[in-house]
Protein backbone atom coordinates (compact mmCIF):
# COMPACT_ATOMS: atom_id res chain seq x y z
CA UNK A 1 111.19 -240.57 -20.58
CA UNK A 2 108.10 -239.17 -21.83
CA UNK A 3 106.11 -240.16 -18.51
CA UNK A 4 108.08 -238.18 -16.92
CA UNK A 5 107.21 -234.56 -18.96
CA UNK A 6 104.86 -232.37 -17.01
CA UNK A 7 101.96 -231.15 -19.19
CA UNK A 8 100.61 -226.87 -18.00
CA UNK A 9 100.50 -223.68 -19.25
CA UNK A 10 102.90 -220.88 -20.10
CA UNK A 11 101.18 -218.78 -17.48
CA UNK A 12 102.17 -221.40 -14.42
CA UNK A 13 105.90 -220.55 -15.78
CA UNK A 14 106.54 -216.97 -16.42
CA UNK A 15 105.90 -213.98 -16.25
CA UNK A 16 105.87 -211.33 -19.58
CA UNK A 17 107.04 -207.36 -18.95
CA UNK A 18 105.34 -205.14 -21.88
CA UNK A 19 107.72 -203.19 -24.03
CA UNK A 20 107.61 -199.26 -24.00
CA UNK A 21 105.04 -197.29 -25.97
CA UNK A 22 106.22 -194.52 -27.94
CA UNK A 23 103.44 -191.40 -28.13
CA UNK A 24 103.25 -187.89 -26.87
CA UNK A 25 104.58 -188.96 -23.39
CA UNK A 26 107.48 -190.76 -23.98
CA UNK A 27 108.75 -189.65 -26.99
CA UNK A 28 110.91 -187.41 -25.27
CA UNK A 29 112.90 -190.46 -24.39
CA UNK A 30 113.70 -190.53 -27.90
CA UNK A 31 117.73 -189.46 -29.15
CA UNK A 32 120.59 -189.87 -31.32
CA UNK A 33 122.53 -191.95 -29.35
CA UNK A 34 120.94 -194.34 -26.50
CA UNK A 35 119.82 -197.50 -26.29
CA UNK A 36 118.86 -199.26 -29.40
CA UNK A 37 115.14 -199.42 -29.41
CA UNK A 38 113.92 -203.00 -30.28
CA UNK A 39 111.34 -202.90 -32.49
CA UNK A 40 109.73 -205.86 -34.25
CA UNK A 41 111.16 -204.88 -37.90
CA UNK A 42 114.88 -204.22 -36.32
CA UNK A 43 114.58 -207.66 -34.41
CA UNK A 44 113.48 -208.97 -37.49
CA UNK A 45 115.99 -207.60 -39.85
CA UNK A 46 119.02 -207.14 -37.31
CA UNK A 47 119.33 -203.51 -37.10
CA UNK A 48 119.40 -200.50 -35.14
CA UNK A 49 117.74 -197.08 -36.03
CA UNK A 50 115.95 -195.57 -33.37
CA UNK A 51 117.33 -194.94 -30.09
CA UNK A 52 115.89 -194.15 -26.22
CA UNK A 53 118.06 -192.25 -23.52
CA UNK A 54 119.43 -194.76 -21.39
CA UNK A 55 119.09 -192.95 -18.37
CA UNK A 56 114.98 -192.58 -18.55
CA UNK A 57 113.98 -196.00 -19.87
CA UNK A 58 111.88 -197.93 -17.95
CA UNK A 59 113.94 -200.66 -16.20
CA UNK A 60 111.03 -203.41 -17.21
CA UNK A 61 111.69 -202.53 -20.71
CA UNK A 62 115.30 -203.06 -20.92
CA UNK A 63 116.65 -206.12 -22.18
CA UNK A 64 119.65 -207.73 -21.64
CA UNK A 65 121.45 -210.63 -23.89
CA UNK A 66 119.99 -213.57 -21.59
CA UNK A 67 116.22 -211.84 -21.99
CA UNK A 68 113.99 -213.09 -24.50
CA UNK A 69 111.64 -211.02 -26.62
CA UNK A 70 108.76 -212.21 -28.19
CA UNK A 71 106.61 -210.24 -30.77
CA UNK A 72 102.77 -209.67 -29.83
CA UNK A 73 101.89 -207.29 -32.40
CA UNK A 74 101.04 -207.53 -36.12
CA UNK A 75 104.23 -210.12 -36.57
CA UNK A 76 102.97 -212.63 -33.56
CA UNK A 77 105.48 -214.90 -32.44
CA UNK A 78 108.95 -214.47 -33.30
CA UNK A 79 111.22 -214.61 -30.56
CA UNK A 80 114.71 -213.21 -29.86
CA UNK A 81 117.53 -213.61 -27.84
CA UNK A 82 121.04 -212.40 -27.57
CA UNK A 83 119.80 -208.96 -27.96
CA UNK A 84 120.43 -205.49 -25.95
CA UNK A 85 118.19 -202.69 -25.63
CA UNK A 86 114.97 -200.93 -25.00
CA UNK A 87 112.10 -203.41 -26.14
CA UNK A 88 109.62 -201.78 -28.21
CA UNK A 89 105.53 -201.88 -27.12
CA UNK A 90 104.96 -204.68 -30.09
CA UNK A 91 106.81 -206.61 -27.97
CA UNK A 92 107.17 -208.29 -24.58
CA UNK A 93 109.99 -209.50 -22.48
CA UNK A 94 109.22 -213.25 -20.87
CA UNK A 95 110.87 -213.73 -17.14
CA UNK A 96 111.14 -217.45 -15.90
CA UNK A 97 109.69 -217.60 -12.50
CA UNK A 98 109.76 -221.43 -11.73
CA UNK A 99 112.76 -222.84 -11.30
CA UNK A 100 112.09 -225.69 -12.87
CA UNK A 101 112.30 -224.20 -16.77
CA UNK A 102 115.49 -223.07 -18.18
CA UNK A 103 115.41 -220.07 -20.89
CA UNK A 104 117.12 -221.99 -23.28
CA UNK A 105 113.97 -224.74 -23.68
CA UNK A 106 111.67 -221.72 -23.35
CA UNK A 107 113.51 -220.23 -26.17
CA UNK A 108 113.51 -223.32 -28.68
CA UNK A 109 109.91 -224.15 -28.07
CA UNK A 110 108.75 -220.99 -28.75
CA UNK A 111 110.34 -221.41 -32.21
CA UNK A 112 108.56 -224.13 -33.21
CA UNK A 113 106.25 -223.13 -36.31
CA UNK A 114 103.25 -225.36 -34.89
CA UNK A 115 103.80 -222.65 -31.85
CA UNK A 116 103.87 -219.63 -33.73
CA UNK A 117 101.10 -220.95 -36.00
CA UNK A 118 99.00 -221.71 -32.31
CA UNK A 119 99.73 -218.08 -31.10
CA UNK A 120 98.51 -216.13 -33.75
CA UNK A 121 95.45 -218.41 -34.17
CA UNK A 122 94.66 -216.98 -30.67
CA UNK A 123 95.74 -213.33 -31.13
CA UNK A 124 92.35 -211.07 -31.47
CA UNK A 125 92.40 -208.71 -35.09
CA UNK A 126 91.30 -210.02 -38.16
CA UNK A 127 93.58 -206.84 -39.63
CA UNK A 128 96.41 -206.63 -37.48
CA UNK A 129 96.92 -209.34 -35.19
CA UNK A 130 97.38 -208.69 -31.16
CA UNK A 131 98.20 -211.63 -28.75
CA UNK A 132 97.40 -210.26 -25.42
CA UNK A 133 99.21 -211.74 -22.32
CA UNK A 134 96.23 -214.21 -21.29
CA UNK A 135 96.07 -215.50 -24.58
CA UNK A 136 99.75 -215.66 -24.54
CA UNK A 137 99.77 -217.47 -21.10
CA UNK A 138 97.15 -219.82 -22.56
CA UNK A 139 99.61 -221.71 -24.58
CA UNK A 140 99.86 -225.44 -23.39
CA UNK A 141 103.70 -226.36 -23.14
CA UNK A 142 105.11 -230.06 -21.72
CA UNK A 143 108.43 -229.94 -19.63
CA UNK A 144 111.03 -232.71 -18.91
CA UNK A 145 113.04 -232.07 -16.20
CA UNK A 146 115.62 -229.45 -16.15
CA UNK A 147 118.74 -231.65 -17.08
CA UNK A 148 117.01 -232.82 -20.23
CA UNK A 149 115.86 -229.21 -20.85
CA UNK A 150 119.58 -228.51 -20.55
CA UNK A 151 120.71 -231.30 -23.09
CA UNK A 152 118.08 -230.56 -25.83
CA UNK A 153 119.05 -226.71 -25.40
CA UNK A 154 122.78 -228.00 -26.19
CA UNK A 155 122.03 -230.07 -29.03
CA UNK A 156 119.98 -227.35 -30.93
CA UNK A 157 122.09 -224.15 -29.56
CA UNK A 158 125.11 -226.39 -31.31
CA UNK A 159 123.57 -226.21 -34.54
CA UNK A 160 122.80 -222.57 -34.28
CA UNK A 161 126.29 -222.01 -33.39
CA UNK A 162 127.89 -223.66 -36.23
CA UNK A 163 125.19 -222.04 -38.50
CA UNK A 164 126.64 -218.72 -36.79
CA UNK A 165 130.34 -219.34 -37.16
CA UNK A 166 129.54 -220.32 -41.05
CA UNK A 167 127.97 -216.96 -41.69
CA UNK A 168 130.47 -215.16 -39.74
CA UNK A 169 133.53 -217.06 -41.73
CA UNK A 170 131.28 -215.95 -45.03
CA UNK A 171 132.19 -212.24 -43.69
CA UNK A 172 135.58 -212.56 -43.10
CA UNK A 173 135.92 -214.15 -46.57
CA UNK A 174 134.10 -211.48 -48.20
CA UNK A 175 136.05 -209.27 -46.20
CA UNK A 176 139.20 -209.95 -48.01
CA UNK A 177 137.50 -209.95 -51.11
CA UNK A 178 136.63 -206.89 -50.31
CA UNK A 179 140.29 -205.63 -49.28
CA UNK A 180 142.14 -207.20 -52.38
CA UNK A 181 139.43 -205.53 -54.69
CA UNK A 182 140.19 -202.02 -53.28
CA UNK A 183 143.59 -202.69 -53.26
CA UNK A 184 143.69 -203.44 -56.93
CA UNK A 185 140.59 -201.21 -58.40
CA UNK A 186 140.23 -198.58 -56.58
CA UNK A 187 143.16 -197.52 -54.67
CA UNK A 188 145.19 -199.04 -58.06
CA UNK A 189 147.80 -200.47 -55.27
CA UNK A 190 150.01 -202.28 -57.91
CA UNK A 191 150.16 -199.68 -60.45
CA UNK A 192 151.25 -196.55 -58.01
CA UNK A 193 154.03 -199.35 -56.77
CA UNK A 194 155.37 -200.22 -60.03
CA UNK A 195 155.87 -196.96 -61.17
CA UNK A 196 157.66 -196.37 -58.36
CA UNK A 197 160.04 -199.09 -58.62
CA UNK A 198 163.01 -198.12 -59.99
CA UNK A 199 164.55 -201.62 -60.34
CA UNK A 200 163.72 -205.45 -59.97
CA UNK A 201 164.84 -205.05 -56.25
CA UNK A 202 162.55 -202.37 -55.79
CA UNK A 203 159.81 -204.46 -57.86
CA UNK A 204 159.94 -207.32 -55.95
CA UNK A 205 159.90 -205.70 -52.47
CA UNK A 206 156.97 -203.57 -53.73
CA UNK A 207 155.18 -207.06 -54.70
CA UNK A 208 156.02 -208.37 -51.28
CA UNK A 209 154.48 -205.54 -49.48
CA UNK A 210 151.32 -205.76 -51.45
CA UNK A 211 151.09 -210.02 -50.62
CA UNK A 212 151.77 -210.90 -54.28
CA UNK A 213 153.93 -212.13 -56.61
CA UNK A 214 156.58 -210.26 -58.81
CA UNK A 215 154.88 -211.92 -61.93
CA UNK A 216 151.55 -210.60 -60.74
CA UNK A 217 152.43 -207.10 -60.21
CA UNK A 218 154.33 -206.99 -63.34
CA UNK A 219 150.62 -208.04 -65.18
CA UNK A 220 149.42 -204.36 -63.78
CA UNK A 221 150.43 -201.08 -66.05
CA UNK A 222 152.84 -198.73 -64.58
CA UNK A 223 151.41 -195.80 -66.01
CA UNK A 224 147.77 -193.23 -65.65
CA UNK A 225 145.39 -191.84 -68.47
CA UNK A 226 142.35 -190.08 -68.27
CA UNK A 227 138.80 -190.89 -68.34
CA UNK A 228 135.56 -190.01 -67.77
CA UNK A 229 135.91 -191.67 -64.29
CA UNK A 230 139.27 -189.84 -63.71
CA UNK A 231 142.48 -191.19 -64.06
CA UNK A 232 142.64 -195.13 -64.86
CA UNK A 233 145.71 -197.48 -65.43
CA UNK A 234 146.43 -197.41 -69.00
CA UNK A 235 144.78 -200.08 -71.08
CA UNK A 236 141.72 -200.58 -68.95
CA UNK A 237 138.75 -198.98 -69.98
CA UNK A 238 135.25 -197.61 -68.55
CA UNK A 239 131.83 -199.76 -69.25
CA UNK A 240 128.48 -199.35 -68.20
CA UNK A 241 127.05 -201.76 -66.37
CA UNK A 242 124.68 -202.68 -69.51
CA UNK A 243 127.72 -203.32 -71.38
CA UNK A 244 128.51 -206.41 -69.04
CA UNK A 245 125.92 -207.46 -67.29
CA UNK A 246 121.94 -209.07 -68.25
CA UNK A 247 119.58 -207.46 -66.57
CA UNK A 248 116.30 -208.81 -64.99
CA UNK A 249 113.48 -207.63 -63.04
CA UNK A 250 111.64 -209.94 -60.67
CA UNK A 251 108.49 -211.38 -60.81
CA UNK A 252 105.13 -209.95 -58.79
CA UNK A 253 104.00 -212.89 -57.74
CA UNK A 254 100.20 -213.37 -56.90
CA UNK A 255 99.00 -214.29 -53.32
CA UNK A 256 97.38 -217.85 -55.04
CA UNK A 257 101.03 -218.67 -56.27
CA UNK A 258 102.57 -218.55 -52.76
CA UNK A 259 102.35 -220.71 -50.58
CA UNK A 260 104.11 -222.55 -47.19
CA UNK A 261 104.40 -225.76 -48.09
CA UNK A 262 108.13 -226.57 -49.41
CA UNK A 263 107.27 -229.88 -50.79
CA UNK A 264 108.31 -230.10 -54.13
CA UNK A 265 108.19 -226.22 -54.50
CA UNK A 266 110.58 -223.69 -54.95
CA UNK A 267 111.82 -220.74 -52.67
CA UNK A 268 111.32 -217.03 -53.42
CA UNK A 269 114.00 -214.79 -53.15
CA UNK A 270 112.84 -211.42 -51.43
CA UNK A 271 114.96 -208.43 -50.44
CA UNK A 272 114.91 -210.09 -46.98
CA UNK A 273 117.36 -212.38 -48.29
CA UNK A 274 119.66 -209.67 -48.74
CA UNK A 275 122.04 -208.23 -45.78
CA UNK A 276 122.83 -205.18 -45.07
CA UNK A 277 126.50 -204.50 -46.39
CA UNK A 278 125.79 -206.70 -48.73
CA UNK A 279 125.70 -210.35 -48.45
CA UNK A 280 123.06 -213.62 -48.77
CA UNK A 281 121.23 -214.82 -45.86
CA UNK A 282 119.02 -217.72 -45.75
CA UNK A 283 115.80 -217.26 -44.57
CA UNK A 284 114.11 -219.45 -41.68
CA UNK A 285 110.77 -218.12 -40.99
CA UNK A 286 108.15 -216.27 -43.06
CA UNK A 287 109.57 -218.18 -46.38
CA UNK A 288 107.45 -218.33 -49.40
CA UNK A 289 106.98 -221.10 -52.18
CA UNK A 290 105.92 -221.18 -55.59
CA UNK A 291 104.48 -224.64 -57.31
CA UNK A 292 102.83 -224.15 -60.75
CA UNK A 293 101.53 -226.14 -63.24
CA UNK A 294 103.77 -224.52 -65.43
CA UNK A 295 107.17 -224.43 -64.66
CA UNK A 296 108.45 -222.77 -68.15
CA UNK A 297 106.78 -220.03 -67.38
CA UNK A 298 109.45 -219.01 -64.52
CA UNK A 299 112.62 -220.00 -66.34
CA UNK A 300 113.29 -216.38 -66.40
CA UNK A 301 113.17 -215.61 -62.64
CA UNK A 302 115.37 -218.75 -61.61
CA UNK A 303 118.45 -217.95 -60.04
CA UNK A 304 121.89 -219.23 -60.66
CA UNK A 305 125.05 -219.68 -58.56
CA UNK A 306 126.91 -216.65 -59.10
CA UNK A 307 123.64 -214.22 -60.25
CA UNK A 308 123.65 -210.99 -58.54
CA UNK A 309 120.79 -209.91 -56.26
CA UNK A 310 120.36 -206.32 -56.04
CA UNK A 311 117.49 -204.87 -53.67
CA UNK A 312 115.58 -201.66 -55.99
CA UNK A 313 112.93 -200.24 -53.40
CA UNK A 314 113.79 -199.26 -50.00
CA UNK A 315 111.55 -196.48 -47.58
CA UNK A 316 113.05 -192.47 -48.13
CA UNK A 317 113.29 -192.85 -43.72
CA UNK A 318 115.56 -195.89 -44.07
CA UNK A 319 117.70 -196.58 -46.87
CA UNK A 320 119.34 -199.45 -45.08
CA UNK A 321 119.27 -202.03 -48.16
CA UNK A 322 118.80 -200.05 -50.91
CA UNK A 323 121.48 -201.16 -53.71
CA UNK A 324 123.15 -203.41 -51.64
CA UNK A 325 123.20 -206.97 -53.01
CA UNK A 326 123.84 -210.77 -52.91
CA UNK A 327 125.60 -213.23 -54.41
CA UNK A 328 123.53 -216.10 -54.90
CA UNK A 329 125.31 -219.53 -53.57
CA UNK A 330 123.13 -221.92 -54.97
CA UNK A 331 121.86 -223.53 -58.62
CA UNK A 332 117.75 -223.98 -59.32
CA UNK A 333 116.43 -223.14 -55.75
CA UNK A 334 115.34 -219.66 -55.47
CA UNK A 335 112.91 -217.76 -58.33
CA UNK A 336 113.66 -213.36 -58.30
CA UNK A 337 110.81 -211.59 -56.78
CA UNK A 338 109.73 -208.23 -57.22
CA UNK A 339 111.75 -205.47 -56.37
CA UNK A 340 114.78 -207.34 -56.72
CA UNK A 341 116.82 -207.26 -59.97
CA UNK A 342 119.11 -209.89 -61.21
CA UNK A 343 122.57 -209.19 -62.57
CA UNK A 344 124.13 -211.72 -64.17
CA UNK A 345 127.31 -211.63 -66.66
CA UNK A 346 127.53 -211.27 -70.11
CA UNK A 347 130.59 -212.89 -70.75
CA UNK A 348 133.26 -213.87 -68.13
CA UNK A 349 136.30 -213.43 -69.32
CA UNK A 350 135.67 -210.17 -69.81
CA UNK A 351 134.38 -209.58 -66.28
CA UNK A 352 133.15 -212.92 -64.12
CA UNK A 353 131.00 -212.66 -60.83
CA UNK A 354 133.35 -211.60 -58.27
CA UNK A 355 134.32 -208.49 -59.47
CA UNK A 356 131.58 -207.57 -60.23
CA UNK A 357 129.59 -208.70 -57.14
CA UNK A 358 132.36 -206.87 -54.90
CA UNK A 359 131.99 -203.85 -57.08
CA UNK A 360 127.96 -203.81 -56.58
CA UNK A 361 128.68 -203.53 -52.78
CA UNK A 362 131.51 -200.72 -52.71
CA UNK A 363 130.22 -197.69 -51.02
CA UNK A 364 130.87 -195.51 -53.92
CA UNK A 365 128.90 -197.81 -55.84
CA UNK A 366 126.04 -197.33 -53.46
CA UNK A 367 126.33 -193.78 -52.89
CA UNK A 368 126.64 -193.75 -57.01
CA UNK A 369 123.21 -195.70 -57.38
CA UNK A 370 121.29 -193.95 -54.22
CA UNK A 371 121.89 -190.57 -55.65
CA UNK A 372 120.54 -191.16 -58.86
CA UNK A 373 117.64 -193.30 -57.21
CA UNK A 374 114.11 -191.44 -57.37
CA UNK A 375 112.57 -189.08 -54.56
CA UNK A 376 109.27 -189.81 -52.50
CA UNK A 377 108.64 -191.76 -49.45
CA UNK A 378 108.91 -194.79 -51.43
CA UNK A 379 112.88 -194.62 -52.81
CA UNK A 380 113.09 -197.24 -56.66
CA UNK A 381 116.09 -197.34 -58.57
CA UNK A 382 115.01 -197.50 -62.44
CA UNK A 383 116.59 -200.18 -64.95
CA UNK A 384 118.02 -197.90 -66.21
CA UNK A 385 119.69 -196.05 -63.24
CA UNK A 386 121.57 -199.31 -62.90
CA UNK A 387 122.53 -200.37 -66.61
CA UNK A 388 123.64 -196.82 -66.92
CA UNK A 389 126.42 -197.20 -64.27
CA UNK A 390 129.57 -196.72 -65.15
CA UNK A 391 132.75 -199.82 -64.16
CA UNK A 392 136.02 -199.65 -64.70
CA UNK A 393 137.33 -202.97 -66.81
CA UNK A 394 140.81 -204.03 -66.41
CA UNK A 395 143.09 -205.91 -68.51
CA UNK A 396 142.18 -209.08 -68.80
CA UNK A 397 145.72 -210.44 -67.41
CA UNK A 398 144.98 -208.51 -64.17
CA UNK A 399 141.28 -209.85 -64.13
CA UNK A 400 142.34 -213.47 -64.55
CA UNK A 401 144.37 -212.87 -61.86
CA UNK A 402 142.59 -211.30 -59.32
CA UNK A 403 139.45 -213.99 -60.41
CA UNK A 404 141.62 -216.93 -59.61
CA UNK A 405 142.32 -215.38 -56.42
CA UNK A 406 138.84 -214.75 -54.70
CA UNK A 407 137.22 -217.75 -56.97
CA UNK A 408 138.56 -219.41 -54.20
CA UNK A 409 137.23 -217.44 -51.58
CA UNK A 410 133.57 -217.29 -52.87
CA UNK A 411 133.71 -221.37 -53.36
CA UNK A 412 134.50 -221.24 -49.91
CA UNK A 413 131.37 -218.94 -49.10
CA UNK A 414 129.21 -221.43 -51.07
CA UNK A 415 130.42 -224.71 -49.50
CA UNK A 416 129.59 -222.52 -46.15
CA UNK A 417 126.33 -221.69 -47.37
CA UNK A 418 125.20 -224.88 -48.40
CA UNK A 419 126.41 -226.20 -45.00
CA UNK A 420 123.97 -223.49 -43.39
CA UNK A 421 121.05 -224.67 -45.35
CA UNK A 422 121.50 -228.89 -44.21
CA UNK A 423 122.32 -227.43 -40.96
CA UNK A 424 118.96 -226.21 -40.71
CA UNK A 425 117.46 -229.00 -42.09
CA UNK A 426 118.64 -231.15 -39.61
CA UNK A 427 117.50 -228.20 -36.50
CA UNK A 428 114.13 -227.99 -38.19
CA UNK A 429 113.83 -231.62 -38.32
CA UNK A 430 115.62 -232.78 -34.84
CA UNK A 431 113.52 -229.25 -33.27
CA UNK A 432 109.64 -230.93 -33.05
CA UNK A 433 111.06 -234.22 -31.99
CA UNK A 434 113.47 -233.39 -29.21
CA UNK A 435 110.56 -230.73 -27.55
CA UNK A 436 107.54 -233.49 -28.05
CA UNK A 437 110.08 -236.25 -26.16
CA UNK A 438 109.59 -238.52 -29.49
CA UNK A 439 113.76 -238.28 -29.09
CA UNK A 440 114.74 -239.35 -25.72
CA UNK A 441 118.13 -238.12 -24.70
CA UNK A 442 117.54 -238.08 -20.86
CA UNK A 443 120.43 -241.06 -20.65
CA UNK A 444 122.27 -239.13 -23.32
CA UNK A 445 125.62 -238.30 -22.43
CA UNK A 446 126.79 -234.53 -23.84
């Protein structure tokens, strides 16, 4: 029962360990290969760059996978778990020291957005925000006792895990898409095998080995010609990307058109959406709206199921996302922000989504695009770097084929992704109740 929750301060709870600074004394501590060094915009974006020699880190400033890490600098308030490494100085590590909180609870009430909000209202820096550990110890938190603690950490750690497993399956999926692409169009699979069949026998058991039909391979040519890409099956032919694809630039949206309020408003899609590999990720925190008076006027920038999301700008240091894209798994709820560019098909029976999504995120794609990508400390890719990339088209037997094949797959990855999004839905709506005690579920049986 609520009567029973016991009302104090962060401070009577835990204690906080401050990450380690990197300047002219420690920076020796930096290598190639060490310890990732957690850093707010690595937390944040799930990556690992900069590394510290394990042997000479500070043993306060090492975290383990139970640890959590919670950002103090600039970016107040975002906390971690589940990660391994050296945390950065932007950051602290918080250390239960009363027995009577569990990590878990810690963990989901300092994701609340009414916390975070609280937190950087008492940070110092009009600039650059700083919560120092007083203020950060200031923050008033209730407590049930630890076995509802331990239920409410189970009923939202649930949801996060099926929100994991989705985007995890959404790999794997991808993953063969990925597999049966190369297979087909770039390793041209099928056409070295039946060329090397020498009779039906030998057709068939090359169509077994290569997890398709006889019918199928027989759809592929048997033969190589030349091209300006090298040599190609015979009858398919080599586009440019302008050829097959409309091209659109996002929208540089103005600080008075944004806003946080998702009530009858519409998401912006930001590179942040956009993994690393390639890939679409919904985005919890920091998500921007747009509501205008005048709808029309964004027609252009809204997305489509199937439009593909390709990040332009990236920093000359860290060319983690440049060129990579996503595939967008939803209809009417996202508009294209700057530095993203939409691709989106011309006409899909000569190429549809998949293939060409799939052939956005092959490395030589990548490498393709980044090489002909502009110099400075800010890297762009120009329209026309991109329209001017060359594809290879195949027949369109062999792409009917290989569409109906991983059609399937991506309607998987959208059914997935629009499970993520009510999944968190229901997290951020269940979250504020279960940690105010407006949901009971101390007689709750889990």
């Amino acid at each position: 029962m609520k009567s029973e929750w016991k009302d104090t301060f962060l401070g009577e709870l835990v204690d906080i360990k401050q990450g380690l600074a990197i300047n002219a004394k420690s920076k020796h501590l930096l290598v190639e290969d060490g310890m990732p060094l957690l850093r707010i915009t690595d937390l944040l974006n799930d990556k690992q760059v900069r590394f510290i020699n394990a042997a000479e880190a500070p043993a306060q400033c090492i975290a383990n996978e139970e640890d959590l890490i919670y950002t103090r600098t600039g970016q107040v308030g975002h906390i971690f778990r589940g990660k391994v490494g050296v945390v950065h100085n932007n950051c602290f590590r918080i250390i239960p020291k009363d027995e009577n909180i569990t990590r878990g609870y810690l963990y989901w009430f300092l994701s609340q957005d009414k916390i975070r909000k609280y937190a950087n209202d008492i940070s110092s820096g009009s600039v650059q925000k700083d919560l120092s550990h007083s203020a950060f110890k200031s923050i008033p938190i209730a407590i049930p006792s630890p076995n509802t603690q331990h239920k409410i950490e189970l009923i939202l750690n649930s949801i996060d895990d099926k929100i994991e497993l989705n985007r995890k399956m959404n790999e794997t999926l991808e993953a063969m898409a990925q597999a049966l692409f190369k297979s087909w169009f770039v390793d041209f699979d099928p056409v070295h095998a039946k060329a090397n069949a020498k009779s039906d026998a030998e057709l068939e058991k090359a169509a077994a080995e290569l997890g398709i039909s006889k019918e199928v391979l027989e759809l592929f040519p048997s033969t190589f010609v030349e091209s300006e890409m090298g040599m190609i099956p015979e009858g398919w032919e080599v586009k440019t990307l302008d050829d097959v694809v409309d091209f659109q630039n996002g929208y540089s949206f103005k600080s008075k058109e944004l806003h946080e309020d998702p009530h009858n408003s519409i998401k912006i899609f930001k590179m942040g959406h956009i993994q690393r590999g390639g890939g679409f990720k919904e985005e919890g925190k920091d998500t921007y709206f747009y509501n205008s008076d005048n709808p029309t006027k964004m027609n252009k920038y809204l997305l489509k199921k199937g439009d593909i999301l390709m990040a332009m700008t990236d920093m000359k240091a860290n060319m983690a996302l440049l060129a990579h894209t996503a595939l967008m798994p939803h209809d009417d709820r996202y508009l294209l922000n700057q530095r993203v560019g939409r691709l989106r098909v011309k006409d899909k029976h000569l190429l549809d989504y998949p293939y060409l999504y799939i052939f956005s995120n092959h490395v030589d794609t990548i490498h393709d695009l980044r090489s002909r990508s502009n110099s400075g400390v800010q890297v762009n890719l120009t329209t026309k770097a991109i329209l001017d990339t060359k594809i290879i088209v195949p027949n369109n037997q062999v792409h009917n084929e290989f569409n109906k094949l991983v059609s399937v797959i991506f309607a998987k990855v959208f059914a997935n992704n629009e499970e993520i999004v009510n999944l968190q839905k229901t997290r951020d709506t269940l979250l504020p109740k279960l940690l105010s005690g407006e949901l009971d579920v101390s007689e709750v049986e889990i």
